[in-house]
Structure formats: structure tokens, C-alpha cells
PDB file of N, CA and C in Angstrom:
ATOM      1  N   UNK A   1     108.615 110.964  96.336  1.00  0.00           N
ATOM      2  CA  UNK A   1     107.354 110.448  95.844  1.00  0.00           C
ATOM      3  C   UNK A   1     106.262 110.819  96.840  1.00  0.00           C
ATOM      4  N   UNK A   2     105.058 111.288  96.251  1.00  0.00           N
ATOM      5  CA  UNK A   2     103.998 112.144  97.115  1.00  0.00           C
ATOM      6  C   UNK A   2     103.514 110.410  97.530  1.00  0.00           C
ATOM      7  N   UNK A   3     102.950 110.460  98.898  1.00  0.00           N
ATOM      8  CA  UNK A   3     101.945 109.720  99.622  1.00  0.00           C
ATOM      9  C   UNK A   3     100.810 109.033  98.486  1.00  0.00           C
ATOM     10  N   UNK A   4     100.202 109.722  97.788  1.00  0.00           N
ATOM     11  CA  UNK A   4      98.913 109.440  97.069  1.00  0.00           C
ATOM     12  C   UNK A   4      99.680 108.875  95.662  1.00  0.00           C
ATOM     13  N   UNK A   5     100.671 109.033  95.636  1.00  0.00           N
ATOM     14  CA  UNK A   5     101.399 107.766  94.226  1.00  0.00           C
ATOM     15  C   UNK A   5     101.741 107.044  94.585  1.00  0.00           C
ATOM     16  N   UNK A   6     102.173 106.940  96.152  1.00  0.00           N
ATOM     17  CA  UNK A   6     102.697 105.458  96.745  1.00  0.00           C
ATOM     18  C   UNK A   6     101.323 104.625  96.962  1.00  0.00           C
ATOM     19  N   UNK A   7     100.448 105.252  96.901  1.00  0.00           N
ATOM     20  CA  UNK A   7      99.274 104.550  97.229  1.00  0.00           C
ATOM     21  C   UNK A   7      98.313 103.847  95.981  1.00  0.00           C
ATOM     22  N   UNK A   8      98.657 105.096  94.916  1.00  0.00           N
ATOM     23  CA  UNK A   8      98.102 104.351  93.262  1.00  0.00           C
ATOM     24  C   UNK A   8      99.258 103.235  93.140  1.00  0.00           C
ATOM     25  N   UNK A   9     100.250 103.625  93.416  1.00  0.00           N
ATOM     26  CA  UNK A   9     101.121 102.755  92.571  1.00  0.00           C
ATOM     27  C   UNK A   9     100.688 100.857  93.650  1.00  0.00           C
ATOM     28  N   UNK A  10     100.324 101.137  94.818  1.00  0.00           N
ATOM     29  CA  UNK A  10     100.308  99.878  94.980  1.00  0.00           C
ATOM     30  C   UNK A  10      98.868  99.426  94.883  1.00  0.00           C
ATOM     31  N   UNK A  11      98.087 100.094  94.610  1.00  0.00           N
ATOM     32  CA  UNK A  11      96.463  99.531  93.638  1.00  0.00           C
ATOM     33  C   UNK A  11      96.586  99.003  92.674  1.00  0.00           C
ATOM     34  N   UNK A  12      97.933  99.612  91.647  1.00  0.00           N
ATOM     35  CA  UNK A  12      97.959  99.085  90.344  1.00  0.00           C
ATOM     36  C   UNK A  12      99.216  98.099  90.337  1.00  0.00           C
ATOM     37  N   UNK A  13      99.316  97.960  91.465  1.00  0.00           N
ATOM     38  CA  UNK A  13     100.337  96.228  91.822  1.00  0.00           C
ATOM     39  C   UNK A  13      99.238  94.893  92.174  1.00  0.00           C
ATOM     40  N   UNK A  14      98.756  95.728  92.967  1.00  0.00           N
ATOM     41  CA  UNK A  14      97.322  94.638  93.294  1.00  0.00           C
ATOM     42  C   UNK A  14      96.817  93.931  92.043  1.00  0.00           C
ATOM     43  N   UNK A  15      96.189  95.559  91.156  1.00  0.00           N
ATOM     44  CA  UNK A  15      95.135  95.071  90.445  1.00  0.00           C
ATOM     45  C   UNK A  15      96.462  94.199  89.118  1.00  0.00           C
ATOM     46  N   UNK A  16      97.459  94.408  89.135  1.00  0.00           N
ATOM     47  CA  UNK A  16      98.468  93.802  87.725  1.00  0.00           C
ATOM     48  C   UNK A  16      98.060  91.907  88.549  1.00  0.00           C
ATOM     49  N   UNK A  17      98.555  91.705  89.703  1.00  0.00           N
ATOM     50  CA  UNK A  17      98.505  90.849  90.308  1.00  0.00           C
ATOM     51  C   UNK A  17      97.120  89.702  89.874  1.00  0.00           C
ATOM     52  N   UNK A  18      96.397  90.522  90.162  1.00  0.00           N
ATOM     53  CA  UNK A  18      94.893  90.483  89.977  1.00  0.00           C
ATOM     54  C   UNK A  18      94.501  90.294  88.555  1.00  0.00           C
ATOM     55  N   UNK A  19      95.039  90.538  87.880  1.00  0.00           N
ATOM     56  CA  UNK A  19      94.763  90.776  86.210  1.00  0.00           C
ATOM     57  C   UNK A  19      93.160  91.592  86.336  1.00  0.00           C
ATOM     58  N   UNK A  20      93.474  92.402  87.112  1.00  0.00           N
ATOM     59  CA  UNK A  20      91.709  93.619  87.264  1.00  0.00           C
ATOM     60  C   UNK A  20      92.090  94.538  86.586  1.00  0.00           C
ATOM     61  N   UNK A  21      91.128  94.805  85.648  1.00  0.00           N
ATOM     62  CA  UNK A  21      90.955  96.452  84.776  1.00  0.00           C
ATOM     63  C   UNK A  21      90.372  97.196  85.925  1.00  0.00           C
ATOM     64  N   UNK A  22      91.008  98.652  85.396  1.00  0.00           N
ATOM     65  CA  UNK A  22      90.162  99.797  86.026  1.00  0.00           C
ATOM     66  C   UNK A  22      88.090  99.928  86.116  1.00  0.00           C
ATOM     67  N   UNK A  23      88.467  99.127  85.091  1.00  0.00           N
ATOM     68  CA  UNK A  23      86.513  99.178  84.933  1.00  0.00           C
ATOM     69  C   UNK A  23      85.767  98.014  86.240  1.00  0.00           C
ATOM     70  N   UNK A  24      86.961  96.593  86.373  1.00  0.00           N
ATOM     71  CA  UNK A  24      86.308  96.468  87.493  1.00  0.00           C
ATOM     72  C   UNK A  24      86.567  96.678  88.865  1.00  0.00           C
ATOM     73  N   UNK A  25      87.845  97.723  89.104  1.00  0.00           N
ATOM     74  CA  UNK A  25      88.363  98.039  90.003  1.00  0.00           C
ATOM     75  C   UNK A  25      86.747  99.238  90.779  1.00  0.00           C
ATOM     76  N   UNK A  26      86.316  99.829  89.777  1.00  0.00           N
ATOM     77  CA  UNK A  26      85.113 100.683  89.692  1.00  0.00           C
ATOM     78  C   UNK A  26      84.050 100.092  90.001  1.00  0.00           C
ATOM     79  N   UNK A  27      83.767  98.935  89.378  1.00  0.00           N
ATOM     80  CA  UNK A  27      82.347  97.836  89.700  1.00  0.00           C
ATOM     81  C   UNK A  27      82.553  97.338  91.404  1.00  0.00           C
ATOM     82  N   UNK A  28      83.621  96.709  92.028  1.00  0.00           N
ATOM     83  CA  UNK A  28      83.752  96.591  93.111  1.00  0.00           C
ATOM     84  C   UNK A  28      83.829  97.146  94.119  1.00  0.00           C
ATOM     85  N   UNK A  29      84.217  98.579  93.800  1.00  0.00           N
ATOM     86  CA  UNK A  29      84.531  99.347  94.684  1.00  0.00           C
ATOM     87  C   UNK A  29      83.698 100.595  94.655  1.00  0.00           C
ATOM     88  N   UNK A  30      82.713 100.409  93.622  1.00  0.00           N
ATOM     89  CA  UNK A  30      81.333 101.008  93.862  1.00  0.00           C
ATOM     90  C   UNK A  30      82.187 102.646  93.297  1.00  0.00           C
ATOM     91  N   UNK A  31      83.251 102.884  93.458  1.00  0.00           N
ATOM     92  CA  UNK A  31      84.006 104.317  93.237  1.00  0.00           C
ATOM     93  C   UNK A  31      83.787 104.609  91.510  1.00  0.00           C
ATOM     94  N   UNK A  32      83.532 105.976  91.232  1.00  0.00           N
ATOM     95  CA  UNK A  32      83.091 106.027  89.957  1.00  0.00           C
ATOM     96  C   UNK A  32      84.410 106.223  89.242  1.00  0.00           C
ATOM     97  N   UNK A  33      84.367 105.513  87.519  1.00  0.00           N
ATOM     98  CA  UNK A  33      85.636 105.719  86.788  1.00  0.00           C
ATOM     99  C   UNK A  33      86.877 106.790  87.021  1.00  0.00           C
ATOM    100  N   UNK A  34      85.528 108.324  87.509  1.00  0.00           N
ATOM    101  CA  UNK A  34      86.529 109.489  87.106  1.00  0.00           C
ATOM    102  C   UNK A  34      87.508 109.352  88.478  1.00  0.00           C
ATOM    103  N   UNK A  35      87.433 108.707  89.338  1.00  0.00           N
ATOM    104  CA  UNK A  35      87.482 109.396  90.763  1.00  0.00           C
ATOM    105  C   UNK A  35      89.180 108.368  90.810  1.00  0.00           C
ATOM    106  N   UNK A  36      88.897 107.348  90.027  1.00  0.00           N
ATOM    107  CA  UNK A  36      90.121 106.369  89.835  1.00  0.00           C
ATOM    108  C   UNK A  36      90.959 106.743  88.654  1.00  0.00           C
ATOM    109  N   UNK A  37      90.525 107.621  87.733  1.00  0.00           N
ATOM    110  CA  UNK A  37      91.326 108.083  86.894  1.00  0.00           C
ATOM    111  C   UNK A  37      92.024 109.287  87.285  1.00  0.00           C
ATOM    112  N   UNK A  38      91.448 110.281  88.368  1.00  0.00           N
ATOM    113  CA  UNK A  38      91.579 111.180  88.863  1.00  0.00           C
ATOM    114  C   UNK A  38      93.039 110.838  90.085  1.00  0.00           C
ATOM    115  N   UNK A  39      92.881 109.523  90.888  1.00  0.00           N
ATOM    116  CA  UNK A  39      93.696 108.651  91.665  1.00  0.00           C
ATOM    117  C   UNK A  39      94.949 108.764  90.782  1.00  0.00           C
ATOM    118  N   UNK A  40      94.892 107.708  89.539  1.00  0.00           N
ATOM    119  CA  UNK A  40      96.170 107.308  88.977  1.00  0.00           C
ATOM    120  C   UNK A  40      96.346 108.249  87.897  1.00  0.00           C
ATOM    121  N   UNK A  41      96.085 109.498  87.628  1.00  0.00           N
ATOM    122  CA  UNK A  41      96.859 110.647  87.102  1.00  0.00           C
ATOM    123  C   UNK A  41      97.675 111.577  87.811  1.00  0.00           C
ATOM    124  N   UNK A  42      96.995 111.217  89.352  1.00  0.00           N
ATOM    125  CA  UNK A  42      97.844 112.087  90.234  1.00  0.00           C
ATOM    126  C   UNK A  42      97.044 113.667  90.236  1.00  0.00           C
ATOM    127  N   UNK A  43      96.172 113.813  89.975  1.00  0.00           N
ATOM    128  CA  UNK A  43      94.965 115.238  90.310  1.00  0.00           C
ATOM    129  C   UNK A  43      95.042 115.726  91.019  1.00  0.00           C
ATOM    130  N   UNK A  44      94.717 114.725  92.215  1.00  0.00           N
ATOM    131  CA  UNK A  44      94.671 115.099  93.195  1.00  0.00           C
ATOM    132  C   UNK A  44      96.089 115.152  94.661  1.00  0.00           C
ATOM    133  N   UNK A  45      96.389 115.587  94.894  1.00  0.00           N
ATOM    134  CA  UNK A  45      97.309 115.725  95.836  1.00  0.00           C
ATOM    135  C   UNK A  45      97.522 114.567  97.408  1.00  0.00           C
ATOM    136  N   UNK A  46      96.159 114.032  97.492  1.00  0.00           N
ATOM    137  CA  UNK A  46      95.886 113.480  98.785  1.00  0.00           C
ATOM    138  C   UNK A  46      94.691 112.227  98.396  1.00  0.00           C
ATOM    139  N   UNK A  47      94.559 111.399  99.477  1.00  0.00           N
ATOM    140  CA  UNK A  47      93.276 110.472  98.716  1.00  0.00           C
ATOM    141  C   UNK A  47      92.619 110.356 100.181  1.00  0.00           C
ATOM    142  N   UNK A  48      91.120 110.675 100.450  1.00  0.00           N
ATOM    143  CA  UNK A  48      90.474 110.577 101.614  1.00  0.00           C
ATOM    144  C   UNK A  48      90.367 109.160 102.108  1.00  0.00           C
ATOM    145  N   UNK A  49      89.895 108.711 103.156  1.00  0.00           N
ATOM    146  CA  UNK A  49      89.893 107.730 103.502  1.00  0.00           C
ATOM    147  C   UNK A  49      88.337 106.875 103.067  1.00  0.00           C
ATOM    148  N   UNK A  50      87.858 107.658 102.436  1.00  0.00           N
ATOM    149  CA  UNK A  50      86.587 106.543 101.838  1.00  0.00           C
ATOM    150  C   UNK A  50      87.234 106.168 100.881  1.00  0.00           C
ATOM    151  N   UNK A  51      87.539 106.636  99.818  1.00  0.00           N
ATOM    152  CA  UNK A  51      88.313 106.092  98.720  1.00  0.00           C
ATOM    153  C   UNK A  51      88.878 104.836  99.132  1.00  0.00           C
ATOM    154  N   UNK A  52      89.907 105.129 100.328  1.00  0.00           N
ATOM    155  CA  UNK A  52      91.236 103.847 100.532  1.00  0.00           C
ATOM    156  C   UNK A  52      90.377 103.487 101.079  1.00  0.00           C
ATOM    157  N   UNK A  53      89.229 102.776 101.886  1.00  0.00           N
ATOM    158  CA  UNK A  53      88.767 102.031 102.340  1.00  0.00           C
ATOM    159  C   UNK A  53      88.029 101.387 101.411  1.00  0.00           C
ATOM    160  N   UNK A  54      87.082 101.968 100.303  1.00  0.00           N
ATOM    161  CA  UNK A  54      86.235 100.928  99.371  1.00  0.00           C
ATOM    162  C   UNK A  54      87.288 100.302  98.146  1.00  0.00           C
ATOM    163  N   UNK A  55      88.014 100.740  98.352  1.00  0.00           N
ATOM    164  CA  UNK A  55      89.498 100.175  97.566  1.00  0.00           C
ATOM    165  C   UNK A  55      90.188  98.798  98.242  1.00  0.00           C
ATOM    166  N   UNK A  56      90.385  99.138  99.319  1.00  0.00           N
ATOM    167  CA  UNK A  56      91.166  98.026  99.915  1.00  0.00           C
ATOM    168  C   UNK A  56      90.039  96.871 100.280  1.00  0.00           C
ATOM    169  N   UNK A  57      88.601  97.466 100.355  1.00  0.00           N
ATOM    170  CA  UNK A  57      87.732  96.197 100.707  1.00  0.00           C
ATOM    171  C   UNK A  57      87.405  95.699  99.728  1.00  0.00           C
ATOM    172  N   UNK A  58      87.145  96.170  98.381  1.00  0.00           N
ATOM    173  CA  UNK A  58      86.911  95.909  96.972  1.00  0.00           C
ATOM    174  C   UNK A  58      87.998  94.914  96.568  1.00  0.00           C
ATOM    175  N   UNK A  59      89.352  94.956  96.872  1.00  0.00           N
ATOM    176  CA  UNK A  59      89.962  94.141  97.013  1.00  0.00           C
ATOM    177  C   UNK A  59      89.889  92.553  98.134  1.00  0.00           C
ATOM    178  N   UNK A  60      89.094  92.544  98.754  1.00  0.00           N
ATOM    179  CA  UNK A  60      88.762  91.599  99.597  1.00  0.00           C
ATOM    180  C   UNK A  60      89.516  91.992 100.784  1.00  0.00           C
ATOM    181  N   UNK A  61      90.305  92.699 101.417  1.00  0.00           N
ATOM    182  CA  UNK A  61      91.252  92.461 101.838  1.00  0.00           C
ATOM    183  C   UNK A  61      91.330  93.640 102.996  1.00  0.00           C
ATOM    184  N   UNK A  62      91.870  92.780 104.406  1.00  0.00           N
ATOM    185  CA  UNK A  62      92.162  93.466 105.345  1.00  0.00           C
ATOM    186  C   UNK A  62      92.758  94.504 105.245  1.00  0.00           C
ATOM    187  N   UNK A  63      93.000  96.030 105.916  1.00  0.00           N
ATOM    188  CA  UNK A  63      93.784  97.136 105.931  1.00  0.00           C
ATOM    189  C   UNK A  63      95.351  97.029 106.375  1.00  0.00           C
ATOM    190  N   UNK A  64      95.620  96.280 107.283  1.00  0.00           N
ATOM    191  CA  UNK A  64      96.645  95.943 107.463  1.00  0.00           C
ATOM    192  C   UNK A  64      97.335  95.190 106.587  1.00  0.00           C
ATOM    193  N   UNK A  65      96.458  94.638 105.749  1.00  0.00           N
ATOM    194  CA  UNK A  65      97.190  93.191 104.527  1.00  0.00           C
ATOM    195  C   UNK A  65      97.790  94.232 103.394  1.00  0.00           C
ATOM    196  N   UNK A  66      97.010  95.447 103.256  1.00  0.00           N
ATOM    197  CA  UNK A  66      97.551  96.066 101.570  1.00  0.00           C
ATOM    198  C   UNK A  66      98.871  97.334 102.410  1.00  0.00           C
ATOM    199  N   UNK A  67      98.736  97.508 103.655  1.00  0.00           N
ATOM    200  CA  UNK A  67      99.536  98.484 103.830  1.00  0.00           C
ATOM    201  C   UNK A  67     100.845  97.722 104.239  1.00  0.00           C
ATOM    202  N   UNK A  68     100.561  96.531 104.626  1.00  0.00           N
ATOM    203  CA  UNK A  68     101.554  95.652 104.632  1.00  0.00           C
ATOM    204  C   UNK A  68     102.785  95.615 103.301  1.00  0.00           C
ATOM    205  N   UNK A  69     103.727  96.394 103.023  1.00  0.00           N
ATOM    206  CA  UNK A  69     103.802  95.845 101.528  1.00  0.00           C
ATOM    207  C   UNK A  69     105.917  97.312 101.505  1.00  0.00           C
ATOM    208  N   UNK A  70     106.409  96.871 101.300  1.00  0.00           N
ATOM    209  CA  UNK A  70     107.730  97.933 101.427  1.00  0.00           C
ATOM    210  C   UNK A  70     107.453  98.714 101.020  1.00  0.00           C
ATOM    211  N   UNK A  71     106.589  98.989  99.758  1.00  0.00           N
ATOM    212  CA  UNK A  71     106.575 100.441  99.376  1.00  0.00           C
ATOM    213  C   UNK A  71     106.243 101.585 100.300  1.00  0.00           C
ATOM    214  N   UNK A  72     105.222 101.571 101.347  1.00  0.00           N
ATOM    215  CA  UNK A  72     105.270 102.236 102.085  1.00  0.00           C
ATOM    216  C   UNK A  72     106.281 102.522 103.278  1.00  0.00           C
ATOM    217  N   UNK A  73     107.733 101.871 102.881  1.00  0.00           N
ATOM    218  CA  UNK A  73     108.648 101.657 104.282  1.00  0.00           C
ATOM    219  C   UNK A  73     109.556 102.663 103.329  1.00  0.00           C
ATOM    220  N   UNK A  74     109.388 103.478 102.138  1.00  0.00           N
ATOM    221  CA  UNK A  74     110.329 104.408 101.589  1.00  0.00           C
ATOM    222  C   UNK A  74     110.463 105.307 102.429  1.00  0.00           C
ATOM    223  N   UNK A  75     111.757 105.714 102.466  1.00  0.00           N
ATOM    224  CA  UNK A  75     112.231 107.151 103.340  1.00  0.00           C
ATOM    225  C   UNK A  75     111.761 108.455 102.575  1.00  0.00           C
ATOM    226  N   UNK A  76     111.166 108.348 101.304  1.00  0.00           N
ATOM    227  CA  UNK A  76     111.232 109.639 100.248  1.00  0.00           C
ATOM    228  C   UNK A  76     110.116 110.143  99.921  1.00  0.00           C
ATOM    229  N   UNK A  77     108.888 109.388 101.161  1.00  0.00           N
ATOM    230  CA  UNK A  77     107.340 109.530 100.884  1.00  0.00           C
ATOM    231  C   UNK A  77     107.360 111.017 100.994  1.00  0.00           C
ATOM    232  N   UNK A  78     106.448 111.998 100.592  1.00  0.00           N
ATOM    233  CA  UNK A  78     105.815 113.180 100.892  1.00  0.00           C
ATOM    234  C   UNK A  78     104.917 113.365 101.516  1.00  0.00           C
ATOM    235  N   UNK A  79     104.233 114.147 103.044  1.00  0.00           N
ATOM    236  CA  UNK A  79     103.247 113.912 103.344  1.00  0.00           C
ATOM    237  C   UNK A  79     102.836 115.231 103.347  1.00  0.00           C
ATOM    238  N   UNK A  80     101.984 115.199 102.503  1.00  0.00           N
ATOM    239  CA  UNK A  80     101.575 117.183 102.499  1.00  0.00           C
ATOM    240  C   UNK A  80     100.417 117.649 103.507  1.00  0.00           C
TER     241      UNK A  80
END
């Protein structure tokens, strides 16, 4: 599993958690629709760090709190 699906996939644990649509995942995080549809289709190969930062703060939430989480403790990540 590439790096940047381990990383949608735990936005869209958050936001299930959250009961947040993509539309206000976008309103909070100021990030435009395409750029999150572009995220969770997998487009793109890698996700910069503005992205994961207005993401994880849009979420309220410390950097250490969302990376906190097993999915990132997989042995099968990809880091390209």
C-alpha cells in the first residue's frame, strides 16, 4: 500500500468517525474539492505537506494525534 492511501484511507476514518462529507472536509480545510478528490482517487502518487497540514488542522487536531493511529505501523507502506 503506497504512503498517500495510507494517508486517504485514515482521513476517511476520521471523517466516517466524524460523520464529515467531503464538501465539509473542503470548507474547513480551505483545500479545494478537486485537490481531495484528486487525494482519495489516488492521482496523485505523494501528498505535500500543506495538504496534510490544513487537513489534520481542519480536523482540530494535533499532528502527532492523527499520525498516532496503527495504520501507519504497516510493514507494506510504499515510500516512493
Amino acid at each position: 500500500m503506497k504512503l498517500s492511501e495510507v494517508f486517504a484511507t485514515r482521513v476517511r476514518q476520521i471523517q466516517f468517525e466524524r460523520k464529515m462529507t467531503q464538501a465539509e472536509l473542503s470548507r474547513v480545510t480551505t483545500l479545494h474539492p478537486g485537490t481531495l478528490n484528486d487525494l482519495f482517487s489516488g492521482v496523485h502518487q505523494s501528498v505535500n505537506y500543506k495538504t496534510i497540514h490544513l487537513i489534520i488542522r481542519g480536523f482540530g487536531m494535533k499532528t502527532y494525534e492523527f499520525f498516532n493511529d496503527p495504520i501507519f505501523d504497516r510493514e507494506d507502506i510504499e515510500v516512493d
